[in-house]
Structures are given as C-alpha cells and as structure tokens.
Protein backbone atom coordinates (compact mmCIF):
# COMPACT_ATOMS: atom_id res chain seq x y z
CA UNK A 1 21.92 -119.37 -40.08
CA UNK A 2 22.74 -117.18 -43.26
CA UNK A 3 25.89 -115.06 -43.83
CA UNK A 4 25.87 -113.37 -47.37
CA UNK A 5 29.24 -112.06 -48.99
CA UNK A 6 28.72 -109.64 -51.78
CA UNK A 7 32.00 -108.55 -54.30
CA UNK A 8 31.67 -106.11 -56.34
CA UNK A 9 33.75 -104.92 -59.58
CA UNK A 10 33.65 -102.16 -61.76
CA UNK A 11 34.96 -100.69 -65.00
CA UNK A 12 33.95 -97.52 -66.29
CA UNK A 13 29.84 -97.89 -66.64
CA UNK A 14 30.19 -100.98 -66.42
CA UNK A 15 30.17 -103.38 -63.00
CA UNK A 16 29.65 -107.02 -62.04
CA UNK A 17 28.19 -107.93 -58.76
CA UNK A 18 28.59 -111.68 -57.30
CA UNK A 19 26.38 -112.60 -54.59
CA UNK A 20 27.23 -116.17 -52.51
CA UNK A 21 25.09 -117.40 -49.54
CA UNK A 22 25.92 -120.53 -47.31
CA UNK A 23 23.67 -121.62 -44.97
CA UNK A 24 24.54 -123.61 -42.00
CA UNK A 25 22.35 -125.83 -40.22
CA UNK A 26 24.32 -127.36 -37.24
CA UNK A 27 25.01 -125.69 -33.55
CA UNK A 28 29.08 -125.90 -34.32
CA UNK A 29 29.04 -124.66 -37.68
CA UNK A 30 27.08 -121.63 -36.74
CA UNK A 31 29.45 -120.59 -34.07
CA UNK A 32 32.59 -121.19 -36.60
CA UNK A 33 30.66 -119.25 -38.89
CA UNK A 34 29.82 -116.90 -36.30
CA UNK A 35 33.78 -116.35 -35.47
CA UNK A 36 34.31 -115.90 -39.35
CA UNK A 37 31.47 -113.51 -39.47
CA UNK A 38 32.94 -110.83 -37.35
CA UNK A 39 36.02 -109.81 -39.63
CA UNK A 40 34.02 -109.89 -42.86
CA UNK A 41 31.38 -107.10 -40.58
CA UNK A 42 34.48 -105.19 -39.70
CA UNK A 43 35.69 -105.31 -43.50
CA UNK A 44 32.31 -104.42 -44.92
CA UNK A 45 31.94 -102.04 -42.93
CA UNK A 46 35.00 -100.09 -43.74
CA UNK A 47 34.10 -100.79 -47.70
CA UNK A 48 31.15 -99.21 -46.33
CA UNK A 49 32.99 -96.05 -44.76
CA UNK A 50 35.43 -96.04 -48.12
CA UNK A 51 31.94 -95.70 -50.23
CA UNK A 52 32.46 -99.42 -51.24
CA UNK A 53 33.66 -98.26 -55.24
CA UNK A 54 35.24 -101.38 -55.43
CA UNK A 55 38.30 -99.92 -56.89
CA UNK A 56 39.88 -101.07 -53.79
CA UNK A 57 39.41 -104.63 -54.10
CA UNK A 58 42.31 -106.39 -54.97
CA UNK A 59 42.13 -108.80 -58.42
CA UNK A 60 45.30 -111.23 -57.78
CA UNK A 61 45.84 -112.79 -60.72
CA UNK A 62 43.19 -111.58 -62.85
CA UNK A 63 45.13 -108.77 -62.96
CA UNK A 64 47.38 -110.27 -65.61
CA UNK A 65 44.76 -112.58 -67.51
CA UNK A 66 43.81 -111.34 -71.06
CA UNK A 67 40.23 -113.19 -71.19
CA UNK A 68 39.18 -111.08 -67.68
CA UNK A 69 40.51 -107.68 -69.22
CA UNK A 70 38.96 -108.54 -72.45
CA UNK A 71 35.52 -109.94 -70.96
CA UNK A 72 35.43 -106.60 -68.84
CA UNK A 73 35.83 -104.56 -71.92
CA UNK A 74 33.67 -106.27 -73.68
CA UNK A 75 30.90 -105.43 -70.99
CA UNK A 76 31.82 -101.93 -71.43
CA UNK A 77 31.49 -101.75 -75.17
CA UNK A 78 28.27 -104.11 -75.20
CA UNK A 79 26.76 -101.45 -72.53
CA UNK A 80 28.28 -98.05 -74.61
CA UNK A 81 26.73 -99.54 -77.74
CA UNK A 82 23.09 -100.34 -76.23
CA UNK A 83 23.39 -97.08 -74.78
CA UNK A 84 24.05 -95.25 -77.76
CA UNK A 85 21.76 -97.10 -80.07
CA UNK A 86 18.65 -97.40 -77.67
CA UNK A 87 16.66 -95.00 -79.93
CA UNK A 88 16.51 -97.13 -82.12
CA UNK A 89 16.22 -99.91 -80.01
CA UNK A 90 19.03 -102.25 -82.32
CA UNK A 91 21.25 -104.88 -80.11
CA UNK A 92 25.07 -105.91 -80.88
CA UNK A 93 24.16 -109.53 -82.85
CA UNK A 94 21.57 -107.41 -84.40
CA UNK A 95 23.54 -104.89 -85.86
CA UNK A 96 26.01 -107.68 -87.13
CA UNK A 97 23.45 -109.56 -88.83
CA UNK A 98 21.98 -106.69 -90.74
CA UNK A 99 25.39 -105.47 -91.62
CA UNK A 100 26.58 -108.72 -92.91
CA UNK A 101 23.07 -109.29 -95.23
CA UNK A 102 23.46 -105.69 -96.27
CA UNK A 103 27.55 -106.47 -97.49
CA UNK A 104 26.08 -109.72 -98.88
CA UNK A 105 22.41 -109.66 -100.11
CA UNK A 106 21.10 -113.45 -100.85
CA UNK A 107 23.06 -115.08 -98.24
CA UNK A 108 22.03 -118.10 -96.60
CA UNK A 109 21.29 -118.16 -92.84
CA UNK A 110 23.97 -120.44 -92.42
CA UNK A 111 26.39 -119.06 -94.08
CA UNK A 112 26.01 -116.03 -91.93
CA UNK A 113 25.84 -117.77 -88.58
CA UNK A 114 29.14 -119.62 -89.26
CA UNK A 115 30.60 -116.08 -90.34
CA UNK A 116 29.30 -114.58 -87.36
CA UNK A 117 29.88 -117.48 -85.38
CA UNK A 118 26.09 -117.46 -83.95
CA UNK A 119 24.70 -120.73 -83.19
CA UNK A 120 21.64 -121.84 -86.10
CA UNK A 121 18.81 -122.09 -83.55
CA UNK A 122 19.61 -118.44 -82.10
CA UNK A 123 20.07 -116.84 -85.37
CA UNK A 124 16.36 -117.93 -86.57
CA UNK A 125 15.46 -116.56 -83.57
CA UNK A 126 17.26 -113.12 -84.63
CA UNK A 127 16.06 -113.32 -87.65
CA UNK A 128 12.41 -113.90 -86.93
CA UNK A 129 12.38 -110.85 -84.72
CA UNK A 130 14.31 -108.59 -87.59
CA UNK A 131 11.37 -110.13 -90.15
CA UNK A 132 9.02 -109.07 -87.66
CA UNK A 133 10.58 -105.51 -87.63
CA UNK A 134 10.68 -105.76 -91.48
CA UNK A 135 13.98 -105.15 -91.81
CA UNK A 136 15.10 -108.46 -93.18
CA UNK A 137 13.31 -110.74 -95.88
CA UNK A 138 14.02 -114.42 -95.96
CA UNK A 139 13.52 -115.48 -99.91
CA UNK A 140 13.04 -119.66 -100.63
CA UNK A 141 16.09 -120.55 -102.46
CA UNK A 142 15.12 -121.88 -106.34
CA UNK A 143 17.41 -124.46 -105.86
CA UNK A 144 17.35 -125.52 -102.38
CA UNK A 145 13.56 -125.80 -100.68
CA UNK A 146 15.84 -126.07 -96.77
CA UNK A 147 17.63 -122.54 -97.76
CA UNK A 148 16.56 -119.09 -97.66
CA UNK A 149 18.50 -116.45 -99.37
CA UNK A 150 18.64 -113.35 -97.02
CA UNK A 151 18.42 -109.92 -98.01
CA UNK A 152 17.67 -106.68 -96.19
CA UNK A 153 14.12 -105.03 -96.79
CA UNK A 154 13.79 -101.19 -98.37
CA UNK A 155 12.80 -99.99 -94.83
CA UNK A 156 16.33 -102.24 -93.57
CA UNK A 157 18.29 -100.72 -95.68
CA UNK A 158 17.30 -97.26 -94.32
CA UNK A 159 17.35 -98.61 -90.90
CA UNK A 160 21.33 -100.01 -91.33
CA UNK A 161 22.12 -96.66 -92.45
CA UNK A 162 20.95 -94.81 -89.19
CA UNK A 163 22.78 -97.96 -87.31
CA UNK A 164 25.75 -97.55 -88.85
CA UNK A 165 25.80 -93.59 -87.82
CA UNK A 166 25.28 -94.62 -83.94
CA UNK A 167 27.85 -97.24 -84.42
CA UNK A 168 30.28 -94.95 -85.68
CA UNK A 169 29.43 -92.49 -82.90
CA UNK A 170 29.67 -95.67 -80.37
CA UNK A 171 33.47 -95.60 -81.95
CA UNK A 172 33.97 -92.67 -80.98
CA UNK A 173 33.35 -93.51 -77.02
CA UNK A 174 36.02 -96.28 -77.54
CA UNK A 175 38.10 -93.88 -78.75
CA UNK A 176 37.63 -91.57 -76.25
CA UNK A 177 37.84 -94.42 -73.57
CA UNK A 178 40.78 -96.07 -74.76
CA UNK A 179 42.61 -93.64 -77.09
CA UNK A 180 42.51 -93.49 -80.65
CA UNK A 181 45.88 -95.05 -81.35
CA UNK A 182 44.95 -98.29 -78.53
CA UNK A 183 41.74 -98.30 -80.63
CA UNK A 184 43.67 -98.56 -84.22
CA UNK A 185 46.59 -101.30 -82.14
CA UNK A 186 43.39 -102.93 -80.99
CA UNK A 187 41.82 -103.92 -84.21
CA UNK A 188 44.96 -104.94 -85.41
CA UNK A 189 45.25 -107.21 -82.76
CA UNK A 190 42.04 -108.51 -82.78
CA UNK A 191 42.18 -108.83 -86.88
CA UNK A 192 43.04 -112.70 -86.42
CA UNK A 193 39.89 -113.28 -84.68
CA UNK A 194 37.58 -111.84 -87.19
C-alpha cells in the first residue's frame, strides 16, 4: 500500500514542491496507515477547495531562519535572471565568469574559481562551454605550461556588454520586488560575503 504526501511552497515565481512516499507492506501497518490516511484526505482536500496556493501552509520555525529566507530568495533571483536573460541564453555562474575575465583579462582559471568560489572541475566545464560559444579564450601561460591566462574574445566582449544590460534590467525586478532602499541595505549586508 502507497500513501503520497505532497507540500508545496511558494515565493513570488518561484515554488518548491517536496514529494515523500512510504510504502507499507504488512496487514497492520496498512490499516494504521489507513487510519492516518483519512485526515490527510480531509486536509488535502480542503487545500484542494482553498486552491492549494500554499500560502496557507504554516513554516514553524523556518519562519525565523535567515538561510531558508535567503535560499528562497535566491530561487527567485536565479529564476528572474534566467528569465530575463533567456535571449541570450547566458546562466548566473556564466555571467560571473565573463564579468570577472572581462574586469581582469589574463587571469588564471584558478584564480577565478577561488574568487568566485566555483569548484576547479566545474569551472573547466564552464569554461569549455563559453570557448565553445567563443566568448572566452584560454591562452598557455609563457611561464607556467599547467596555467592558462583567460581573457574574453572580441565577440565576448560584445556579448558581456548586452549581459550586463539584462542584468541591470534583472536589477530592476529586485528592485521592484524588494524595494529599492531593501535592495541598497541588502548589498550592504551581503558586502562581507563577497
């Protein structure tokens, strides 16, 4: 026998949905399970009747945790930004990389993955797929055959520009979302992590 529980959370655009499923196997469990079934039907279905916005569900203490509020605005602004720069089809890490090369031309790829704080393997990864997009050039290093010096491409260059012009509209949404003033305390808050 299967019973399947499914919470839902939302923020804005953006929501979270957790699906669990227990199976029991044996005659007794099934009717306990059968006896704890019945409320959750009656409770889903008035979520069901309430349109099941999930507004209504209570948080407890996640309420007053910083790393939930934070992780659920961070799923907003993740989904805003890939939103507002599909056209061009550019994600989050992406965007930082390029931006960082661009600030710094002749970089090394470490020394932008511990600035970014992107694990090595995953930034080669990023990298490969930005080459491959010729937007970023990986030059051997004259003094050091293990380091490339990274630097973005003429056609990079003009991409980062147009990124930078979706980002900035992207800031806008915060702005709009949060308030321009939270948006300004924000990054002032957030400074020490950066």
């Amino acid at each position: 026998m299967s019973s399947t529980t499914i919470f839902s959370l939302s923020l804005g655009r953006a929501s979270l949905t957790v699906m669990a499923s227990q199976q029991k196997t044996s005659r007794k469990a099934a009717g306990t399970q059968a006896a704890i079934r019945r409320p959750q039907a009656r409770a889903a279905n008035s979520r069901s009747q309430r349109g099941d916005a999930g507004d209504d569900i209570g948080l407890d203490a996640l309420v007053g945790h910083a790393g939930y509020a934070v992780r659920r605005f961070q799923l907003w602004i993740f989904q805003d930004f890939i939103k507002t720069l599909a056209t061009v089809d550019i994600r989050p890490t992406q965007y930082s990389v390029m931006t960082v090369i661009g600030a710094n031309p002749g970089l090394s790829q470490m020394a932008v993955a511990k600035r970014l704080g992107i694990e090595r393997a995953r930034l080669v990864h990023l990298l490969d797929s930005l080459e491959e997009r010729d937007f970023v050039s990986r030059i051997a290093s004259a003094t050091d055959r293990r380091s490339h010096a990274l630097h973005l491409t003429a056609r990079g260059r003009t991409a980062l520009a147009q990124f930078k012009r979706l980002a900035a509209e992207h800031e806008r949404h915060v702005a709009e979302k949060i308030g321009k003033e939270n948006r300004e305390r924000l990054l002032q808050i957030l400074a020490c992590f950066t």
